[in-house]
C-alpha atoms as a PDB file:
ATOM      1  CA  UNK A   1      75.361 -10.241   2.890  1.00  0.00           C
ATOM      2  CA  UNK A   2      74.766 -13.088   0.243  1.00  0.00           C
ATOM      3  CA  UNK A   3      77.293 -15.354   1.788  1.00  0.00           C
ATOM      4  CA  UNK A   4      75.834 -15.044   5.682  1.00  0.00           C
ATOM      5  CA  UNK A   5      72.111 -16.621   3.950  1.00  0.00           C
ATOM      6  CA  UNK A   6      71.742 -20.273   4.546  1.00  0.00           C
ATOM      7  CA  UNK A   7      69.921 -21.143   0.937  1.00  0.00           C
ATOM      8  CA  UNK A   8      68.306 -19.603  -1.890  1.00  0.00           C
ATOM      9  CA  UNK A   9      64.371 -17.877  -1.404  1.00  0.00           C
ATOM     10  CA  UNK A  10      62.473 -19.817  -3.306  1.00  0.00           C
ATOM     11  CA  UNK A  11      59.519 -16.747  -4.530  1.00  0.00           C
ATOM     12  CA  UNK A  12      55.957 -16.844  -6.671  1.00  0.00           C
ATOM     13  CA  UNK A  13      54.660 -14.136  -8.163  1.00  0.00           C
ATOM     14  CA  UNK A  14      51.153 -13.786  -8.537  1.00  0.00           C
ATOM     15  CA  UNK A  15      49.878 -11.153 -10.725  1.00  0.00           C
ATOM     16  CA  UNK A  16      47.710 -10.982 -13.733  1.00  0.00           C
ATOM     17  CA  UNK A  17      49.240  -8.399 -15.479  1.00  0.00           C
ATOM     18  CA  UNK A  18      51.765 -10.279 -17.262  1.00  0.00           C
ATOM     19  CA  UNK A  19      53.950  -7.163 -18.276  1.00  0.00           C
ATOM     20  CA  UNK A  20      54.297  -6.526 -14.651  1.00  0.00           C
ATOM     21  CA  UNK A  21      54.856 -10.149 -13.352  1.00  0.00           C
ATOM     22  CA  UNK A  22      57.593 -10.763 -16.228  1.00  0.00           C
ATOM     23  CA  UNK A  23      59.209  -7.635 -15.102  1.00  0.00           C
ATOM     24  CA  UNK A  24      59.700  -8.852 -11.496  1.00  0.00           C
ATOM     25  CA  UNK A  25      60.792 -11.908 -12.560  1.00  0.00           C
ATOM     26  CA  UNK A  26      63.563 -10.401 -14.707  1.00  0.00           C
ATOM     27  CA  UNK A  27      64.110  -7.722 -11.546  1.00  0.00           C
ATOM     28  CA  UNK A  28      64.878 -10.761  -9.474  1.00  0.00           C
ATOM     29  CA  UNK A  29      66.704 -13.153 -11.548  1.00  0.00           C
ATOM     30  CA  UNK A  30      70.059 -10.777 -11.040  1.00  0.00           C
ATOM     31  CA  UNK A  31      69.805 -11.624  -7.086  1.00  0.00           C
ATOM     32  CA  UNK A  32      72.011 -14.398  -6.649  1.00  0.00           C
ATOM     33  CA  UNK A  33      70.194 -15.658  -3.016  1.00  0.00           C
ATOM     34  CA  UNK A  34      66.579 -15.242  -5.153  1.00  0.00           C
ATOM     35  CA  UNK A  35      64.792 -17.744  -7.102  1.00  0.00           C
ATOM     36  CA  UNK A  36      61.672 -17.391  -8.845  1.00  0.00           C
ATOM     37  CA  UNK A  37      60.071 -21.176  -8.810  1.00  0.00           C
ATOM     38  CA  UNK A  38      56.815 -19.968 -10.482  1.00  0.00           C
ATOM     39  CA  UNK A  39      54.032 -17.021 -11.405  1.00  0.00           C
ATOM     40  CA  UNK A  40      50.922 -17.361 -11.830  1.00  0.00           C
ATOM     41  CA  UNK A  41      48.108 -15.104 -13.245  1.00  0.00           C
ATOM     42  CA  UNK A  42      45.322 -15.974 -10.790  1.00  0.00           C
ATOM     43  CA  UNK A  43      44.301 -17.280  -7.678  1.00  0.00           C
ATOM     44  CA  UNK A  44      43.977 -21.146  -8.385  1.00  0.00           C
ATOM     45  CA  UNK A  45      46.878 -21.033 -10.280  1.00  0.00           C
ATOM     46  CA  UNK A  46      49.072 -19.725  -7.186  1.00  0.00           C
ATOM     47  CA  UNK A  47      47.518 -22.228  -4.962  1.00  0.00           C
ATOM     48  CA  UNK A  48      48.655 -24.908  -7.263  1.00  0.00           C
ATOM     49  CA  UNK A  49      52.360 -23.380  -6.872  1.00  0.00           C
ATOM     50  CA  UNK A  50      51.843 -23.390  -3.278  1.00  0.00           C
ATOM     51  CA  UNK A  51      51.661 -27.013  -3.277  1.00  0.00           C
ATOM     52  CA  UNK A  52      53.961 -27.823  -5.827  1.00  0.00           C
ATOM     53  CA  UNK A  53      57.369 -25.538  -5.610  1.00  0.00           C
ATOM     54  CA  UNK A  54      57.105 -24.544  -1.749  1.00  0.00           C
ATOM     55  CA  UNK A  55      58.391 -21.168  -2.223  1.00  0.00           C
ATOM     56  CA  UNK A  56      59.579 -19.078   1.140  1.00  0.00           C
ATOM     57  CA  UNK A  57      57.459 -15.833  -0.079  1.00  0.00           C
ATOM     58  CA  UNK A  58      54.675 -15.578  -2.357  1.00  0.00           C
ATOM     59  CA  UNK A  59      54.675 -11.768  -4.113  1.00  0.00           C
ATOM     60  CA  UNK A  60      50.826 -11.430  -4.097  1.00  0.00           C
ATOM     61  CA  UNK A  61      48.755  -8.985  -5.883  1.00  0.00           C
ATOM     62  CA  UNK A  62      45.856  -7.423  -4.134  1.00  0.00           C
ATOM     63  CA  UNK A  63      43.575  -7.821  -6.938  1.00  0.00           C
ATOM     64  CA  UNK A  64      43.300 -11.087  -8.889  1.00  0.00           C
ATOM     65  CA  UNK A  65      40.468 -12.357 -11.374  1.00  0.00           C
ATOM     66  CA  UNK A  66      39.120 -14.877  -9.218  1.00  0.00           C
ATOM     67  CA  UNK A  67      40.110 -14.105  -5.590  1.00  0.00           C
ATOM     68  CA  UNK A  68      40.617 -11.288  -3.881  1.00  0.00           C
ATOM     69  CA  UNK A  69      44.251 -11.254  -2.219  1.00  0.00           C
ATOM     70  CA  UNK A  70      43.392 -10.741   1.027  1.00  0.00           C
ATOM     71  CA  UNK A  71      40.957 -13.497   0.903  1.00  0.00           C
ATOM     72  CA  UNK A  72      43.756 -15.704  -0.710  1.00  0.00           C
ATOM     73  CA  UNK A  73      46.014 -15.372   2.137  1.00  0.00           C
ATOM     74  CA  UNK A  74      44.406 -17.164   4.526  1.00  0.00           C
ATOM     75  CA  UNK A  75      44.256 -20.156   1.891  1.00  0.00           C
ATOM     76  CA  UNK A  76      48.172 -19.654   1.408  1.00  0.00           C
ATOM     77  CA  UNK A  77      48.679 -19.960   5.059  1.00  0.00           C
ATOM     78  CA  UNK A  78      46.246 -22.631   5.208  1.00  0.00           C
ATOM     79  CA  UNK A  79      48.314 -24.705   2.536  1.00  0.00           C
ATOM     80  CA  UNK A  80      51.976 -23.773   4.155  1.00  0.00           C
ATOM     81  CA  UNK A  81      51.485 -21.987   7.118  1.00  0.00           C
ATOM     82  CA  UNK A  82      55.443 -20.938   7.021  1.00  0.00           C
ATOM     83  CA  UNK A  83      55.163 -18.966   3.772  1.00  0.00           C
ATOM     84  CA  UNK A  84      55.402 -15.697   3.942  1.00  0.00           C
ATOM     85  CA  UNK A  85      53.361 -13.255   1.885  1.00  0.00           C
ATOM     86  CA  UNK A  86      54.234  -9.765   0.138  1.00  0.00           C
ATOM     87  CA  UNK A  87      50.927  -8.146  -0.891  1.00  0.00           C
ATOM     88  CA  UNK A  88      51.435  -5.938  -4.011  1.00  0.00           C
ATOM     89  CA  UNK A  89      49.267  -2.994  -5.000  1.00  0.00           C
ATOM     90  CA  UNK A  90      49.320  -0.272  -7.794  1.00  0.00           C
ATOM     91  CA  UNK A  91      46.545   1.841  -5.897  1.00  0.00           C
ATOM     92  CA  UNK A  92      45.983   3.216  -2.341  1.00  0.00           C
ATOM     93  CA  UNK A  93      46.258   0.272  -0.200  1.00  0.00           C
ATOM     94  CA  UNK A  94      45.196   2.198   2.626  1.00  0.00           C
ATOM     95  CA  UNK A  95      41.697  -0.020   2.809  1.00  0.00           C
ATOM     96  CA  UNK A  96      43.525  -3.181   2.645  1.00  0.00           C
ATOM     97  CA  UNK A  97      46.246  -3.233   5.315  1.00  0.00           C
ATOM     98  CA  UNK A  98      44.178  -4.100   8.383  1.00  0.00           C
ATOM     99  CA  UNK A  99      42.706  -6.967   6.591  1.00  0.00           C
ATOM    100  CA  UNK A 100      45.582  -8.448   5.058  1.00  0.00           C
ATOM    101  CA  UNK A 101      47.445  -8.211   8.020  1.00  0.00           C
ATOM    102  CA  UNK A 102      44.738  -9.399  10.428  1.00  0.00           C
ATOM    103  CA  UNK A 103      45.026 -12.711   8.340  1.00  0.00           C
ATOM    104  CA  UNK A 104      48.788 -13.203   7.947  1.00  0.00           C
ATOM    105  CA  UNK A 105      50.521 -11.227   5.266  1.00  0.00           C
ATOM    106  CA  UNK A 106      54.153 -10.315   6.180  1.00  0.00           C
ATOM    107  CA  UNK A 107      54.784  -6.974   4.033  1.00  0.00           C
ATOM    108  CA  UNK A 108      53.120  -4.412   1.611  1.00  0.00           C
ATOM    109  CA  UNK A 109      55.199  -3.307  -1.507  1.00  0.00           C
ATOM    110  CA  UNK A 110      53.829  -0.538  -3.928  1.00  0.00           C
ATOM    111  CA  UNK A 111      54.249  -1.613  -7.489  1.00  0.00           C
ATOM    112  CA  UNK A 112      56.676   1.078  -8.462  1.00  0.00           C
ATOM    113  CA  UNK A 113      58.712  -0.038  -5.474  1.00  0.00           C
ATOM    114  CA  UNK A 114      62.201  -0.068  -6.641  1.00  0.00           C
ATOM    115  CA  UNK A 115      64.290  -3.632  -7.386  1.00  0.00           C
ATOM    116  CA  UNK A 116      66.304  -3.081  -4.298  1.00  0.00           C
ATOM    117  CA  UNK A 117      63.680  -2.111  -1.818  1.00  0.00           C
ATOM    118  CA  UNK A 118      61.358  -5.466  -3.656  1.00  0.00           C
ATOM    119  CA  UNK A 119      64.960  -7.480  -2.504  1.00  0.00           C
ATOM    120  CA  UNK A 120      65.247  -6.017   0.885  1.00  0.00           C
ATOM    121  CA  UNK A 121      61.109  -6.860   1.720  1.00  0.00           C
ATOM    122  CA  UNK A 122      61.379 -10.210   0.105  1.00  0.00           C
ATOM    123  CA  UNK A 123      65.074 -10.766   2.659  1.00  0.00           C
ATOM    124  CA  UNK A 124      63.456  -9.239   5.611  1.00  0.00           C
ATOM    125  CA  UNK A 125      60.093 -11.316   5.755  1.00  0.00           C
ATOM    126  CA  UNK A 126      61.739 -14.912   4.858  1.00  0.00           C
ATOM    127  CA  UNK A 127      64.764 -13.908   7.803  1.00  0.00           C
ATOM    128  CA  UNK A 128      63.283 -12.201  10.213  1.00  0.00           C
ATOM    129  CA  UNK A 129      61.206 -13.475  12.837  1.00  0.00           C
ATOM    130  CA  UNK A 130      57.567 -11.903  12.663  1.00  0.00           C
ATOM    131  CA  UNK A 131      58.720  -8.825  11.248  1.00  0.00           C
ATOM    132  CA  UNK A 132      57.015  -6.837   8.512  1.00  0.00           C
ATOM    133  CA  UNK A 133      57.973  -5.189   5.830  1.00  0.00           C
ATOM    134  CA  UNK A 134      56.338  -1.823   4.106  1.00  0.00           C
ATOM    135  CA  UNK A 135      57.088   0.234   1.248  1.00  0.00           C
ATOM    136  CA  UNK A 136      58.835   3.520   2.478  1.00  0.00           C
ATOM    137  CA  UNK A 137      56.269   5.021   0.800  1.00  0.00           C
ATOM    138  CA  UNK A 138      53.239   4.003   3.007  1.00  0.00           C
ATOM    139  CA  UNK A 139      54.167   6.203   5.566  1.00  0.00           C
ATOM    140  CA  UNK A 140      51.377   8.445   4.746  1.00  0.00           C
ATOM    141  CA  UNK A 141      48.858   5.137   4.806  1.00  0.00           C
ATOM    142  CA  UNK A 142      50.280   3.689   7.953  1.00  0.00           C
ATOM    143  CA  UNK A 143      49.886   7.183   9.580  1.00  0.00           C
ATOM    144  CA  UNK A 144      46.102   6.413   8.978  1.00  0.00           C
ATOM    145  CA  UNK A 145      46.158   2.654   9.622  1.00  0.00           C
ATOM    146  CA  UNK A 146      47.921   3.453  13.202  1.00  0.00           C
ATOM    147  CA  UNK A 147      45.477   5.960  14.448  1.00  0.00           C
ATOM    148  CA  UNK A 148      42.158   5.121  13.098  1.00  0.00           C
ATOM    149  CA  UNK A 149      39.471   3.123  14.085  1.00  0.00           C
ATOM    150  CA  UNK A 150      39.956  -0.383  11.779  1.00  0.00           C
ATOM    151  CA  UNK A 151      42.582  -0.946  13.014  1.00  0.00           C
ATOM    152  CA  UNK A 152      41.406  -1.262  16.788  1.00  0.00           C
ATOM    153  CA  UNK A 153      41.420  -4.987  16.867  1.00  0.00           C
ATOM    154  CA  UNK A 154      39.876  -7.270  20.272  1.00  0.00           C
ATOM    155  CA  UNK A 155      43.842  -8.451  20.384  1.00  0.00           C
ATOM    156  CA  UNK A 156      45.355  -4.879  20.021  1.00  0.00           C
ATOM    157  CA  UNK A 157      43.148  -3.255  22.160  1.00  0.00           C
ATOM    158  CA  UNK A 158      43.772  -6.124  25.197  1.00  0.00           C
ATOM    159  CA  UNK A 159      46.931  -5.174  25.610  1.00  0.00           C
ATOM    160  CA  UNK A 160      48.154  -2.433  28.266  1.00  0.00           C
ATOM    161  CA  UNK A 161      51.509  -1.462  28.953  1.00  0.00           C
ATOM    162  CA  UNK A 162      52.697   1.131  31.286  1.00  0.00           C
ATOM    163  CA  UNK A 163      54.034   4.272  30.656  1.00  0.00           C
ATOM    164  CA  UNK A 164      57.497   3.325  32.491  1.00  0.00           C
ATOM    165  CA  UNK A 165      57.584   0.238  30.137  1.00  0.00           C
ATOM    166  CA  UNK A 166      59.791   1.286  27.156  1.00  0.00           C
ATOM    167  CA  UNK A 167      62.874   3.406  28.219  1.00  0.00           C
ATOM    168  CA  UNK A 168      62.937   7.056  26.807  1.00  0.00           C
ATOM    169  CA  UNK A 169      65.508   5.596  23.768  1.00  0.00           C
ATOM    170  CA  UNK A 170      62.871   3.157  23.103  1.00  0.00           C
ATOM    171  CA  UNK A 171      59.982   5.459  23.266  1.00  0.00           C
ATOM    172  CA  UNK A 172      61.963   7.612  21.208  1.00  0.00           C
ATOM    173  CA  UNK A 173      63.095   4.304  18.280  1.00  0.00           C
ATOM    174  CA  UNK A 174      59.060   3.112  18.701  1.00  0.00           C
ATOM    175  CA  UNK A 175      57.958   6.753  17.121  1.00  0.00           C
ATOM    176  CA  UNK A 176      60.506   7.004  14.254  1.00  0.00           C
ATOM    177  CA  UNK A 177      59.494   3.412  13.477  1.00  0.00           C
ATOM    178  CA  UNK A 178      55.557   4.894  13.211  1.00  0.00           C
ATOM    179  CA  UNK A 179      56.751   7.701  10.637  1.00  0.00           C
ATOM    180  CA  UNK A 180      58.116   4.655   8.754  1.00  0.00           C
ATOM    181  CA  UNK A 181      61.712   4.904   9.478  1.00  0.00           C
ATOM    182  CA  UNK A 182      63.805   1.462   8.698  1.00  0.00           C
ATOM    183  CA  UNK A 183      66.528   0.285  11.462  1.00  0.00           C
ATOM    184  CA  UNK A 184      69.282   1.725   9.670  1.00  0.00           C
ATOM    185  CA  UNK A 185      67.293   4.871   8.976  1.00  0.00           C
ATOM    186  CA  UNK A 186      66.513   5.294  12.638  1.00  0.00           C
ATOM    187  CA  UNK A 187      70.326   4.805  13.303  1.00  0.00           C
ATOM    188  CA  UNK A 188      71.391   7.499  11.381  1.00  0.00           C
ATOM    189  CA  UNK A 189      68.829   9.930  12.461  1.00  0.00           C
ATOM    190  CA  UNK A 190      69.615   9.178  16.557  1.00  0.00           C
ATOM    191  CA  UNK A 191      73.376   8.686  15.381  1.00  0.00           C
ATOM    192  CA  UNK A 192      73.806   5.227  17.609  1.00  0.00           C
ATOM    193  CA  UNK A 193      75.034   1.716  15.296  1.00  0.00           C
ATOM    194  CA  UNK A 194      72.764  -0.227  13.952  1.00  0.00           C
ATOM    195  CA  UNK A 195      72.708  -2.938  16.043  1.00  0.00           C
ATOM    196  CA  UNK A 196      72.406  -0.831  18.792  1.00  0.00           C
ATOM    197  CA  UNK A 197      68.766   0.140  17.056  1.00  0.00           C
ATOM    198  CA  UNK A 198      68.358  -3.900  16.229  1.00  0.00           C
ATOM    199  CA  UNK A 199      68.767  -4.156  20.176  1.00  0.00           C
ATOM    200  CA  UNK A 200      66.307  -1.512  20.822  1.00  0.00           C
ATOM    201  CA  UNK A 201      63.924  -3.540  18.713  1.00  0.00           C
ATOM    202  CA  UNK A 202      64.340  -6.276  20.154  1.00  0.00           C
ATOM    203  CA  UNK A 203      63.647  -5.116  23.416  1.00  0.00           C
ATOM    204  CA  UNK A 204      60.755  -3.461  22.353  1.00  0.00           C
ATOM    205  CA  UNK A 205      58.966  -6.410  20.875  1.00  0.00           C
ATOM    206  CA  UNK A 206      59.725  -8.549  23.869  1.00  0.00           C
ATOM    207  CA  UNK A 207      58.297  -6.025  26.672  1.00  0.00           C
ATOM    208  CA  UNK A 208      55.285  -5.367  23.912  1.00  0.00           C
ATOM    209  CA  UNK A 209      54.534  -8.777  23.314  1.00  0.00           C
ATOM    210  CA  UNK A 210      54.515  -8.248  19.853  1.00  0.00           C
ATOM    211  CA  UNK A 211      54.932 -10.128  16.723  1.00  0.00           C
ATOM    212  CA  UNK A 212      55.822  -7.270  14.827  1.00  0.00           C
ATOM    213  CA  UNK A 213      56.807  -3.871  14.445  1.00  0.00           C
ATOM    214  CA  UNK A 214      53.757  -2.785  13.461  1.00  0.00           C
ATOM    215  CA  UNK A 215      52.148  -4.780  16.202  1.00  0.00           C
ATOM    216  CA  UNK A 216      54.392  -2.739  18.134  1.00  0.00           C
ATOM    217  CA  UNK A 217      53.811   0.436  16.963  1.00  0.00           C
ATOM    218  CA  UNK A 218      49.917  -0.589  17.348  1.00  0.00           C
ATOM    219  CA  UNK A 219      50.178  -1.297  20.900  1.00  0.00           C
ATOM    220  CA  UNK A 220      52.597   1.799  21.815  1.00  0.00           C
ATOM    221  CA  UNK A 221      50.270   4.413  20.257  1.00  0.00           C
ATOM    222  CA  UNK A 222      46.715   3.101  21.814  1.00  0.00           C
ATOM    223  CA  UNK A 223      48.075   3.192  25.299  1.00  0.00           C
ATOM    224  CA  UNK A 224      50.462   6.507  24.660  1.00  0.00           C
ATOM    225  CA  UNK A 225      48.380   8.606  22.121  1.00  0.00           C
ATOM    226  CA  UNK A 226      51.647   9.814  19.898  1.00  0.00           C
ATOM    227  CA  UNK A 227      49.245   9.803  16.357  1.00  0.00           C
ATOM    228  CA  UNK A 228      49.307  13.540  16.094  1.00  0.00           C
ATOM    229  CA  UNK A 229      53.000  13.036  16.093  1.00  0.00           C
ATOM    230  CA  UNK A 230      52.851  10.821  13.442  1.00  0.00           C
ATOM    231  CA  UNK A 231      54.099  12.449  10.071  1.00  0.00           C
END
């Protein structure tokens, strides 16, 4: 996999618990296509690394000393619009996913994430194209973000799609991606290849007109009512 990447991720970590920052630096110094180009302990301080070490992904905390995270993301973006952003939490982020997504971030990791799923967000957001990335476990948060009322946005809600839109193996790829399921998990449960699944996703996104596949997800279960099936 490390020889199909075109260069090295250039990442910031922003975190004010040092014991924690210092461990995901060490974490990520083993990945050969990683590179850490800065941390930074508070809000200023990461915009100043935004500006000076363009990194590809910025590993942001939710809660900083001067700024909240979610606020900081739209600063981020405003700075280098092309960075993608990881928000970190060591608490229910169940209140913070609509808003951080609503202004740009590209993933949510829990903090006791382990190293390999913290590589596989931090490959997925800086590779794929307006994909997200969330901690496996979220599931239970997602469940709530999907069907409940915050997350009803003017752009979500716009959106109609007919219910001969998605075929039934789409339909059926759409609802193990709401319980949470990653491509390769999906392919093993419906026993088809992976890329047969990356296909499927593709597809989906296109007739969906989303951006990503939560976005997705979003759009599928306003206009088809599957959040009781949700687990």
């Amino acid at each position: 996999m490390v020889a199909s990447l075109e260069k090295t991720i250039r990442v910031v970590v922003v975190d004010d618990h040092t014991l924690f920052a210092e461990g995901t630096v060490s974490l990520l110094s083993s990945e050969p296509y990683i590179s850490v180009v800065g941390t930074a302990k508070n809000g200023s301080d990461c915009l100043k690394l935004v500006k000076t070490k363009y990194p590809d992904v910025v590993l942001l905390d939710i809660n900083l000393p001067d700024f909240s995270g979610t606020d900081l993301i739209e600063k981020i973006k405003g700075i280098a619009p092309q960075v993608k952003i990881i928000m970190l939490t060591g608490q229910s982020p169940e209140g913070y996913v609509n808003a951080s997504l609503n202004k740009g971030a590209n993933g949510f990791l829990l903090k006791d994430c382990t190293k390999s799923e913290m590589t596989a967000a931090i490959l997925q957001v800086s590779r794929s194209s307006g994909q997200c990335y969330f901690s496996q476990n979220m599931a239970p948060y997602l469940r709530s973000v999907i069907v409940g009322e915050e997350m009803r946005t003017n752009t979500i809600e716009s959106k109609k799609i007919s219910g001969t839109l998605l075929t039934p193996k789409e339909q059926e790829i759409i609802e193990l991606i709401a319980q949470g399921l990653r491509n390769k998990e999906i392919a093993a449960a419906l026993e088809i290849k992976n890329r047969t699944v990356d296909f499927h996703v593709s597809n989906i996104l296109s007739k969906l007109d989303a951006k990503s596949r939560l976005e997705a997800v979003l759009i599928y279960t306003k206009n088809q009512g599957i959040g009781d099936r949700i687990s």
